[in-house]
Protein backbone atom coordinates (compact mmCIF):
# COMPACT_ATOMS: atom_id res chain seq x y z
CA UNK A 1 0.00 0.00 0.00
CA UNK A 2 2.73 2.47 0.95
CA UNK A 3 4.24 1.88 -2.36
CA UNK A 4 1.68 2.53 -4.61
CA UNK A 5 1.01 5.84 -2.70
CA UNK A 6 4.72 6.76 -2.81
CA UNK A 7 4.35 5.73 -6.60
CA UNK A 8 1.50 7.62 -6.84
CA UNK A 9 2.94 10.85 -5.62
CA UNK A 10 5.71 10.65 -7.60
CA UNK A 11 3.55 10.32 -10.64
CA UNK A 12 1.96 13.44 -10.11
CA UNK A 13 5.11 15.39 -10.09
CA UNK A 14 6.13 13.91 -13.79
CA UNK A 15 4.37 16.71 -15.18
CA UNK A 16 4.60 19.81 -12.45
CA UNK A 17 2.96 22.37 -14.43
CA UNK A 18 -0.27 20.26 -15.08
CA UNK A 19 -0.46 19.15 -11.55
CA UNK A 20 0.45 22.54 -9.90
CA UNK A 21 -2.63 24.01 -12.56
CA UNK A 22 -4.60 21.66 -10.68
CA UNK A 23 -3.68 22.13 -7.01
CA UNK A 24 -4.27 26.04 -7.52
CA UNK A 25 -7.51 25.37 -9.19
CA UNK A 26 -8.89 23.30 -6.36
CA UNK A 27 -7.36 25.90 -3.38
CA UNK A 28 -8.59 28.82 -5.66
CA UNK A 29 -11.97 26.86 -6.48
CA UNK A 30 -11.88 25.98 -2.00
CA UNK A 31 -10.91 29.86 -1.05
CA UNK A 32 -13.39 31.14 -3.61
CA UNK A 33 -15.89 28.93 -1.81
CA UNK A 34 -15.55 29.98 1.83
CA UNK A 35 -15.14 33.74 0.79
CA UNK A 36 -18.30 34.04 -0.90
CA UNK A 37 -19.89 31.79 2.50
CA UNK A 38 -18.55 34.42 4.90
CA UNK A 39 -19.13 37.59 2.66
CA UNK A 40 -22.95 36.55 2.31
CA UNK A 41 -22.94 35.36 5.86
CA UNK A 42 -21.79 38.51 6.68
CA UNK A 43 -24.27 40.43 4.87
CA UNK A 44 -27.29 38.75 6.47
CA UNK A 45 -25.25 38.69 10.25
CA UNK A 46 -25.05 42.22 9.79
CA UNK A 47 -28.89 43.26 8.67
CA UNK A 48 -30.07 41.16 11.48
CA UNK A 49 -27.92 42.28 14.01
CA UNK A 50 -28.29 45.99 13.27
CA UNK A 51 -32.21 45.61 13.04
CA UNK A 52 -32.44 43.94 16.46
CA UNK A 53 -30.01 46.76 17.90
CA UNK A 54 -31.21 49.40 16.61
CA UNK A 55 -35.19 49.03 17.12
CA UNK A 56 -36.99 45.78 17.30
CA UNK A 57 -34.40 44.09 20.00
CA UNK A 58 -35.04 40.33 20.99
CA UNK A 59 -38.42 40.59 22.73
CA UNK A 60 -41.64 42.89 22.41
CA UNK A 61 -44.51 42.43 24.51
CA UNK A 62 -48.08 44.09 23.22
CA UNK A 63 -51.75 44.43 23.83
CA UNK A 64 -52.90 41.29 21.24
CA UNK A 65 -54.99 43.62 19.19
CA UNK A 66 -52.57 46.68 19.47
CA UNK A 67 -50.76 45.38 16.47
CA UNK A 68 -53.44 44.96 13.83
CA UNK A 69 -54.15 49.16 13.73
CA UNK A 70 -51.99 50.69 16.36
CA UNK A 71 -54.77 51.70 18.09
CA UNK A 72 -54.23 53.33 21.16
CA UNK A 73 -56.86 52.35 23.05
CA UNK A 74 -55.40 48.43 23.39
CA UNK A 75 -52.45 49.41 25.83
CA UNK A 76 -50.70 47.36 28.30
CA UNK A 77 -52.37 47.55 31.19
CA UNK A 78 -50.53 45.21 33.38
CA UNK A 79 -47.38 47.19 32.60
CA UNK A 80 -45.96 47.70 35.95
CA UNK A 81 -46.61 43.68 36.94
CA UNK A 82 -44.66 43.06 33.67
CA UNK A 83 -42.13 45.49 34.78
CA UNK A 84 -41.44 44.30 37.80
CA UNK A 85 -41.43 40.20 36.51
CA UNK A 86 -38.57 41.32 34.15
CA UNK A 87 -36.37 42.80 36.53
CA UNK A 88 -36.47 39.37 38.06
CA UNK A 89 -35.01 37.46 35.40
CA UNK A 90 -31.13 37.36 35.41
CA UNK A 91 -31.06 36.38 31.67
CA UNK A 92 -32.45 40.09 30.95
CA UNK A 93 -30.00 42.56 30.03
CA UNK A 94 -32.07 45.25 29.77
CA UNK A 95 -35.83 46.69 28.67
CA UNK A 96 -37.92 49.37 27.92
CA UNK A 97 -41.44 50.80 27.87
CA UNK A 98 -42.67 52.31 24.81
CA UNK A 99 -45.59 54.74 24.23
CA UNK A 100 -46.65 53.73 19.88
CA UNK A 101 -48.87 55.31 17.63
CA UNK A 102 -49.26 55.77 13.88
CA UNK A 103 -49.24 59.53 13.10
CA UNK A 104 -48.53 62.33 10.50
CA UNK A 105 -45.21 64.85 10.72
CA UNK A 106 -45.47 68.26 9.06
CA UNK A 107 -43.00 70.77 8.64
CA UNK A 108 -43.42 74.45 6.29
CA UNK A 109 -42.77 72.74 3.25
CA UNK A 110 -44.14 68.89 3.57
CA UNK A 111 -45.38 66.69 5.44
CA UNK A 112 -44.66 62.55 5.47
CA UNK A 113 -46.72 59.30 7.33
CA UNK A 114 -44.68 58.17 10.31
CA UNK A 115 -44.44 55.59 13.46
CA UNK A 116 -44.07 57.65 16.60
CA UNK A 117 -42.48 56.09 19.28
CA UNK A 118 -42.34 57.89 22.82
CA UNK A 119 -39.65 56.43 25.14
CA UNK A 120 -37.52 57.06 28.29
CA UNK A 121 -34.22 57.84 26.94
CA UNK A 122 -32.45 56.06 30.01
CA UNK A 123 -33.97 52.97 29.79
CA UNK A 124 -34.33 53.51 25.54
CA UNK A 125 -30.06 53.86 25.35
CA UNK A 126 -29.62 50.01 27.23
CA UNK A 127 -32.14 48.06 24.66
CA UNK A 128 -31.41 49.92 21.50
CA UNK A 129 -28.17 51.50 19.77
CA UNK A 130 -29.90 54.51 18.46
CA UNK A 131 -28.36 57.01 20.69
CA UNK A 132 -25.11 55.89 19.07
CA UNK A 133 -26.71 56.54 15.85
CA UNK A 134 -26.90 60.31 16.32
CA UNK A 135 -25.45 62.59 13.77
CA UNK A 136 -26.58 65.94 14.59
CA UNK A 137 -27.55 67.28 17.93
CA UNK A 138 -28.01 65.25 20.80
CA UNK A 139 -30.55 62.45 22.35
CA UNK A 140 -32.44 64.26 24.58
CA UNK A 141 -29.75 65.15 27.12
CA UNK A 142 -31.13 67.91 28.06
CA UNK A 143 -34.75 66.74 28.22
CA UNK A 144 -36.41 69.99 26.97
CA UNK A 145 -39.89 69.95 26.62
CA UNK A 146 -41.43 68.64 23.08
CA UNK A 147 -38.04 67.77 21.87
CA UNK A 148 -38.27 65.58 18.94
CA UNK A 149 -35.63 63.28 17.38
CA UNK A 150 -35.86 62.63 13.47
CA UNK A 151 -34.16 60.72 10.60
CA UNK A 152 -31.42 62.25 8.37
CA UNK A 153 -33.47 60.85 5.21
CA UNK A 154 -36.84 62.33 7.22
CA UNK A 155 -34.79 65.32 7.91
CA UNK A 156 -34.08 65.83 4.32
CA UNK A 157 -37.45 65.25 2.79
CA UNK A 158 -39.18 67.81 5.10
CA UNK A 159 -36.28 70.34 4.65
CA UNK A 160 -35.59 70.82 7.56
CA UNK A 161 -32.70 70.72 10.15
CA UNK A 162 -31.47 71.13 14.31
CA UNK A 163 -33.85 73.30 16.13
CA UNK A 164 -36.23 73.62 13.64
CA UNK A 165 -40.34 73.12 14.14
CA UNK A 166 -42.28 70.50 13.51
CA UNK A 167 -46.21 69.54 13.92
CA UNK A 168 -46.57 66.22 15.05
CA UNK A 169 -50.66 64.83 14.68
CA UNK A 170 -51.80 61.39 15.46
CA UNK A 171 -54.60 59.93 16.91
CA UNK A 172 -55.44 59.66 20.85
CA UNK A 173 -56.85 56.61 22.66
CA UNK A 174 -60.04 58.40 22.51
CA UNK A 175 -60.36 58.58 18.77
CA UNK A 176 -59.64 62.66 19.01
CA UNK A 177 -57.40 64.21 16.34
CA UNK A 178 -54.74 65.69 18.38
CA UNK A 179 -51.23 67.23 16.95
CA UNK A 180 -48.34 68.67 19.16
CA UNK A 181 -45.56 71.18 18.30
CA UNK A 182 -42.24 69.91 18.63
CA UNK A 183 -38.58 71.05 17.96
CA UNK A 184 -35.94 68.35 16.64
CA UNK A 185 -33.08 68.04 19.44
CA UNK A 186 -31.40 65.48 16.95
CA UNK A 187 -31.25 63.70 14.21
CA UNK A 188 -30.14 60.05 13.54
CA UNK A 189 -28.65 58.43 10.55
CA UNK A 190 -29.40 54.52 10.61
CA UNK A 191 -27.94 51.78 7.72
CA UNK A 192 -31.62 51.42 6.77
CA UNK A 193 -32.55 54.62 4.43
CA UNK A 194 -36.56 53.75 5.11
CA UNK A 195 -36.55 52.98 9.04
CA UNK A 196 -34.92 56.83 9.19
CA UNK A 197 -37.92 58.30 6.98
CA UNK A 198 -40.57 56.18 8.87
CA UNK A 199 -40.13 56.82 12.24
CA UNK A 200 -39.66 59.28 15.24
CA UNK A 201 -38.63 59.65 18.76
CA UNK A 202 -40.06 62.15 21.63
CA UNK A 203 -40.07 61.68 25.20
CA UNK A 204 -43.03 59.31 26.31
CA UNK A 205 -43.92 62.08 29.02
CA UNK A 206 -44.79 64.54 25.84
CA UNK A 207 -47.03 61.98 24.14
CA UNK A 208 -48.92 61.24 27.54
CA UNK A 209 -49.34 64.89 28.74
CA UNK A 210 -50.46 65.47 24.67
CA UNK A 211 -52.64 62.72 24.39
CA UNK A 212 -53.87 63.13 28.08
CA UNK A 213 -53.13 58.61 28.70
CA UNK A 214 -50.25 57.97 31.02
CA UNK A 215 -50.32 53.99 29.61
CA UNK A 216 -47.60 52.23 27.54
CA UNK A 217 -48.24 49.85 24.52
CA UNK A 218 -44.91 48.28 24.51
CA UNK A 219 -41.99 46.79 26.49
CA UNK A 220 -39.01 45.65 24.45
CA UNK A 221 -36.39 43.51 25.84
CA UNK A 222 -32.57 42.99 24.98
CA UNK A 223 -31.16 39.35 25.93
CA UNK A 224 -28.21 38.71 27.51
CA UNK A 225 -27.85 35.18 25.31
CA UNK A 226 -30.02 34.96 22.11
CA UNK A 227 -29.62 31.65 22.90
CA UNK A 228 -31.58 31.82 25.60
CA UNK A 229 -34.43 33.18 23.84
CA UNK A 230 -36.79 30.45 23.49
CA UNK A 231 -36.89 29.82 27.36
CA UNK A 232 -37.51 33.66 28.26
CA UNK A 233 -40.06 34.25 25.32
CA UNK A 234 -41.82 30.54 27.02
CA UNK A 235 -41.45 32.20 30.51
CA UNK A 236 -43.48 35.39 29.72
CA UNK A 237 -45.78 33.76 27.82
CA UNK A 238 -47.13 31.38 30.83
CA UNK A 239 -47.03 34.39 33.19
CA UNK A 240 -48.68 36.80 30.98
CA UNK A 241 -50.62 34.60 28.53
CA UNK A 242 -52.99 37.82 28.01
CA UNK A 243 -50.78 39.91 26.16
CA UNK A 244 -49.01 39.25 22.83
CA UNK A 245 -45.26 38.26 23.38
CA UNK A 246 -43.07 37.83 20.13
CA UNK A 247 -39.64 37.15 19.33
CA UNK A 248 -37.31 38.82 16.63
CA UNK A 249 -38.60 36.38 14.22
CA UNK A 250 -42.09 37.09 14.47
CA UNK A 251 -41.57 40.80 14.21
CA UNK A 252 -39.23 40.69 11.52
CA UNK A 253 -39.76 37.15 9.73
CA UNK A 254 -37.93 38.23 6.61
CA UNK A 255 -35.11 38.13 8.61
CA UNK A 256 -35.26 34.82 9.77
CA UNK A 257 -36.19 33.79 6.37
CA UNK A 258 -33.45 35.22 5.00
CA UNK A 259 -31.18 32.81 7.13
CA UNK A 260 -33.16 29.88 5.86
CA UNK A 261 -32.57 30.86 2.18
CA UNK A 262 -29.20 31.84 2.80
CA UNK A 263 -28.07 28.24 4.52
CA UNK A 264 -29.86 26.82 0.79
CA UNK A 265 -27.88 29.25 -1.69
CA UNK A 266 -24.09 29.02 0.19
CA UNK A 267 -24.91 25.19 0.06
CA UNK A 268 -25.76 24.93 -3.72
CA UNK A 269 -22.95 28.02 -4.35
CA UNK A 270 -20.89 25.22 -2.98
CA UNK A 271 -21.49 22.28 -4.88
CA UNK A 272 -21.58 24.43 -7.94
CA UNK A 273 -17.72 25.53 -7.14
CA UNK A 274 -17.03 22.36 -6.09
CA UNK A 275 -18.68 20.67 -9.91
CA UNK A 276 -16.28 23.41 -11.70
CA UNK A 277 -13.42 21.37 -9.49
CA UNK A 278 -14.28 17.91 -10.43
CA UNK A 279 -14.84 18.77 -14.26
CA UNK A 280 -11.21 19.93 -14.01
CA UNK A 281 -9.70 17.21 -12.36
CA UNK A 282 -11.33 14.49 -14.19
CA UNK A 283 -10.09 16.09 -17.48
CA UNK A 284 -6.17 16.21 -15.83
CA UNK A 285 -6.74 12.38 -14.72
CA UNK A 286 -7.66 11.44 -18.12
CA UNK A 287 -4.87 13.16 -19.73
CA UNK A 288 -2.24 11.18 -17.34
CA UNK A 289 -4.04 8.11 -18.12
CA UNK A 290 -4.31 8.42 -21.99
CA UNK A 291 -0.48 9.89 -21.69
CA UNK A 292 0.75 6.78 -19.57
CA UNK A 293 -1.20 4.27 -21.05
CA UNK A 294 1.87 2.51 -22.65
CA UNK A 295 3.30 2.29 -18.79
CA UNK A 296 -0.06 1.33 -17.30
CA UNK A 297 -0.30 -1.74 -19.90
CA UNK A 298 3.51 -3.04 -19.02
CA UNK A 299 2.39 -2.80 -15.16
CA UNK A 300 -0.89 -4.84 -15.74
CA UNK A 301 1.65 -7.09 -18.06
CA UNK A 302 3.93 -7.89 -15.30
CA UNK A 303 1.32 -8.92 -12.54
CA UNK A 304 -0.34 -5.65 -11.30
CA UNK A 305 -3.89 -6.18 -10.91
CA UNK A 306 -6.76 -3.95 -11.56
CA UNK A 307 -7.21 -3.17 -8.16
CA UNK A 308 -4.33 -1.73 -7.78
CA UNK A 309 -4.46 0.60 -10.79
CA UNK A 310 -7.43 1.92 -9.36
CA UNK A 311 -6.30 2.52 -6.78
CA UNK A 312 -2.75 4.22 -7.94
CA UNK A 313 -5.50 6.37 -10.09
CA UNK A 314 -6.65 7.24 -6.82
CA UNK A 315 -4.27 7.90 -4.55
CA UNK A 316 -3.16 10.27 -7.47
CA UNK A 317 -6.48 12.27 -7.35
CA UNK A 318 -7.08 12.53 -3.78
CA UNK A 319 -2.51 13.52 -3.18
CA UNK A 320 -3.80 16.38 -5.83
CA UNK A 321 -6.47 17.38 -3.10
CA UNK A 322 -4.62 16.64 0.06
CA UNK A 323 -2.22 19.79 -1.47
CA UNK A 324 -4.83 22.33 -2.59
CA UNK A 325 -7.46 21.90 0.21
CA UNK A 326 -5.37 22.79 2.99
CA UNK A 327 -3.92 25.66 0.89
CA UNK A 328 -7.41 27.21 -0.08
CA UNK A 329 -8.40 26.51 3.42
CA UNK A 330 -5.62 28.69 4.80
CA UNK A 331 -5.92 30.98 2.10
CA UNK A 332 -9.53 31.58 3.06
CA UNK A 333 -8.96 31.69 6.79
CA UNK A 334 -6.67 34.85 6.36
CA UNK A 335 -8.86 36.67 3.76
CA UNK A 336 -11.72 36.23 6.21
CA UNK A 337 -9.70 37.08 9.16
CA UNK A 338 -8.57 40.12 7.52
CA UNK A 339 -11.60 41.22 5.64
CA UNK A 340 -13.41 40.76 9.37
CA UNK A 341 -11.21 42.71 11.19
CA UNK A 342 -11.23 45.71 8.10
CA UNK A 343 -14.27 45.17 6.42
CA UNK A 344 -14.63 45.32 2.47
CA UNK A 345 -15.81 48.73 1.97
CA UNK A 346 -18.77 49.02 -1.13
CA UNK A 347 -19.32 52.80 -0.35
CA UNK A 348 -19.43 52.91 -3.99
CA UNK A 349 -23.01 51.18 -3.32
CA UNK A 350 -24.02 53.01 -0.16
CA UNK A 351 -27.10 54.25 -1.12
CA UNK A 352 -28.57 50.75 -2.97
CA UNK A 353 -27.49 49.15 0.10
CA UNK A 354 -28.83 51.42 2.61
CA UNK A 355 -32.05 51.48 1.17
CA UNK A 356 -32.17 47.89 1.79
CA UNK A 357 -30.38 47.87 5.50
CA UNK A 358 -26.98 46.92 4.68
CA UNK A 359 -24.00 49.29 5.66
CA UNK A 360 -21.45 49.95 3.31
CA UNK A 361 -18.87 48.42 5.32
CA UNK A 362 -19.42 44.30 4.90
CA UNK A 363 -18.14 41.97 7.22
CA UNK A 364 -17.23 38.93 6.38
CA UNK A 365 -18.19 36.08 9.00
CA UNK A 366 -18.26 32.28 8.92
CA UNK A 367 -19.04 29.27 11.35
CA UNK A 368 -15.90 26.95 11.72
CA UNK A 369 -18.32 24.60 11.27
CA UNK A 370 -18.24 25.08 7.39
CA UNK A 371 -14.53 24.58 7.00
CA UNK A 372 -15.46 20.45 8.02
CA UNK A 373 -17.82 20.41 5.99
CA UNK A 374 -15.90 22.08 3.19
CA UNK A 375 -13.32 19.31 3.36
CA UNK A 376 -15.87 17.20 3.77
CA UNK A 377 -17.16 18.08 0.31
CA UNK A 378 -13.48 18.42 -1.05
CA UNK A 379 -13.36 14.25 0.06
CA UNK A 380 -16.16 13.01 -1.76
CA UNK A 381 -16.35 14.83 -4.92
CA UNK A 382 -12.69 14.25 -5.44
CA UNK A 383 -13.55 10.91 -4.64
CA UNK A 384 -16.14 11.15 -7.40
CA UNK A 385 -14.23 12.97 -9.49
CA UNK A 386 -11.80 10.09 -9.26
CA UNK A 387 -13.94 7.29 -9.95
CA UNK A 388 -14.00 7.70 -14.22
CA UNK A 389 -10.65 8.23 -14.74
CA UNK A 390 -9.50 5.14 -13.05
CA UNK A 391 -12.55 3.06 -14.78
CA UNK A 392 -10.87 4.52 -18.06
CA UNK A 393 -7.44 2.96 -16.73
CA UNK A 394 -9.00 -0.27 -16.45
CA UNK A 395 -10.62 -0.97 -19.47
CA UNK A 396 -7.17 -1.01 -20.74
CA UNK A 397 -5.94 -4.11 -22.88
CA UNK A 398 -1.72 -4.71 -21.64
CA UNK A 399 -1.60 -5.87 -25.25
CA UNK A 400 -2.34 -2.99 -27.01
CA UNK A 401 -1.48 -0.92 -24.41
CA UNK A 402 2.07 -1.97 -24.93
CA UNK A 403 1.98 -0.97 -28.60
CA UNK A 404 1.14 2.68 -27.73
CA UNK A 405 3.71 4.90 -28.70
């Protein structure tokens, strides 16, 4: 056995340019691979992780028919019992009430549909990151009455800027038509162009004194563990089977598709780099075998059985991918390390991605996990890949083998 693998490795090396062709191909064909994994992983990582951050967090907790028309008679109204049940649990990093209501924004030259969403900007700045998101002004540090915090893109469509006034007009519990004049004490600039146009922050105290209803219509809450996630959503729901708990998924379910899909497309990506690979090895096998036929047919003349040649066929296919897999697999490891670390920057795309939540700055993550199975796949399709080209070596007559010149 040794010798026929020490044969077999020495064959490969008869013609070093064809075999090196083939070693890069397969670590190219491997890196190429893993890349695209981690930048799409990336991608998705990314959008999720910036959506949850920045409003929707791991947890929300509403009135069951709050929801359907954000009307704002359908409020919590076991707030404070919820409250005080979530302080309790040590897998709770931190929450937040939330006065909600679907309203109109006018300023002198337009006017735009919004979400407006009163909060308590010490509790608001541990669940979400959009206090970090600020870009002009500040988030309500100094707590000024009917201070109002906009979008950039918002910001822009109104024309207006820091300081100026706006009429805020939305809907009370009671059904009444009620608007409120507010000055923006910031603005915020989010990855997601149409989350910065579609909604608006004031202090909860504003909308209750305005709207004359001191309730809240949502808690969110930020996990310590996302793992953990399942238990805690389970917890609430058997203590406060009343109200309507839902995770990240529920709220934003094309985001938890989107991992679904993506897990399908890297796969087939995959096995569509890894067909290009076999294609191109098979055609290199057959070449040494049709090259080395004369040499194949005096070994099968002198006593070497067909088992054998298939397997010196073999051992040649699989030394060719013993050399290029762990050198795309390295070469992978430190494009993704560095590309992590940097980021690839597509600000040449900012605005197409933004409008779609993506930052311009990508990311690139994978699970170890997919390096196994990478070489996993490497194994069996060059085991595949091996499989014709040593059939090809058997059919082989010594006789006229022999005769080849």
């Amino acid at each position: 056995m040794l010798t026929i693998i020490k044969i077999a490795f020495l064959n490969i090396w008869r013609t070093p340019l064809r075999s090196s062709v083939v070693i890069f191909s397969i670590a190219l064909g491997i890196w190429a691979g893993l890349f695209v994994i981690a930048f799409c992983y990336g991608i998705n990582h990314q959008r999720t992780s910036e959506t949850i951050n920045s409003s929707i967090s791991h947890l929300q907790i509403h009135n069951p028919k709050f929801k359907k028309d954000y009307n704002n008679k359908f409020n919590l109204k076991e707030h404070n019992k919820i409250v005080k049940f979530v302080n309790e649990i040590k897998q709770i990093k931190s929450f937040c009430k939330r006065t909600l209501s679907l309203g109109m924004i006018s300023s002198t030259i337009n006017s735009n549909g919004v979400k407006i969403i009163g909060i308590e900007p010490s509790k608001e700045i541990l669940v979400t990151s959009i206090s970090k998101k600020v870009i002009e002004g500040d988030f309500f540090e100094k707590m000024k009455k009917n201070s109002i915090l906009i979008g950039d893109a918002l910001a822009k469509k109104l024309n207006v800027k820091l300081k100026s006034k706006v009429v805020v007009t939305f809907q009370n519990s009671n059904n009444e038509i009620i608007s409120g004049a507010f000055r923006i004490c910031g603005i915020f600039k989010t990855q997601y162009t149409k989350y910065d146009e579609q909604n608006i922050f004031l202090l909860s105290e504003d909308f209750q004194r305005i709207s004359n209803d001191n309730s809240f219509h949502e808690i969110a809450i930020l996990l310590t563990d996302i793992n953990e996630l399942n238990n805690i959503e389970n917890k609430l729901k058997t203590n406060f089977n009343e109200c309507l708990i839902e995770n990240w998924k529920n709220i934003a379910p094309e985001l938890a598709y989107a991992d679904e899909v993506m897990e399908t497309w890297l796969f087939l990506i995959m096995v569509i780099i890894m067909l290009a690979l076999i294609f191109g090895i098979i055609n290199t096998m057959l070449m040494a075998v049709f090259e080395r036929r004369r040499e194949l047919g005096m070994l099968m003349a002198i006593g070497m059985n067909k088992f054998k040649i298939f397997t010196l066929i073999l051992y040649e296919t699989f030394i060719l991918s013993l050399i290029g897999g762990p050198f795309g697999m390295i070469l992978a490891y430190m494009t993704i390390y560095l590309t992590s670390k940097n980021g690839i920057n597509l600000s040449i795309f900012k605005n197409g991605l933004e409008s779609v939540g993506l930052s311009s700055t990508i990311y690139p993550k994978i699970d170890t996990n997919y390096y196994i199975y990478i070489t996993l796949l490497v194994l069996v399709f060059t085991l595949f890949s091996s499989i014709f080209p040593s059939k090809k070596a058997l059919k082989l007559k010594p006789t006229e083998a022999i005769k080849t010149i």
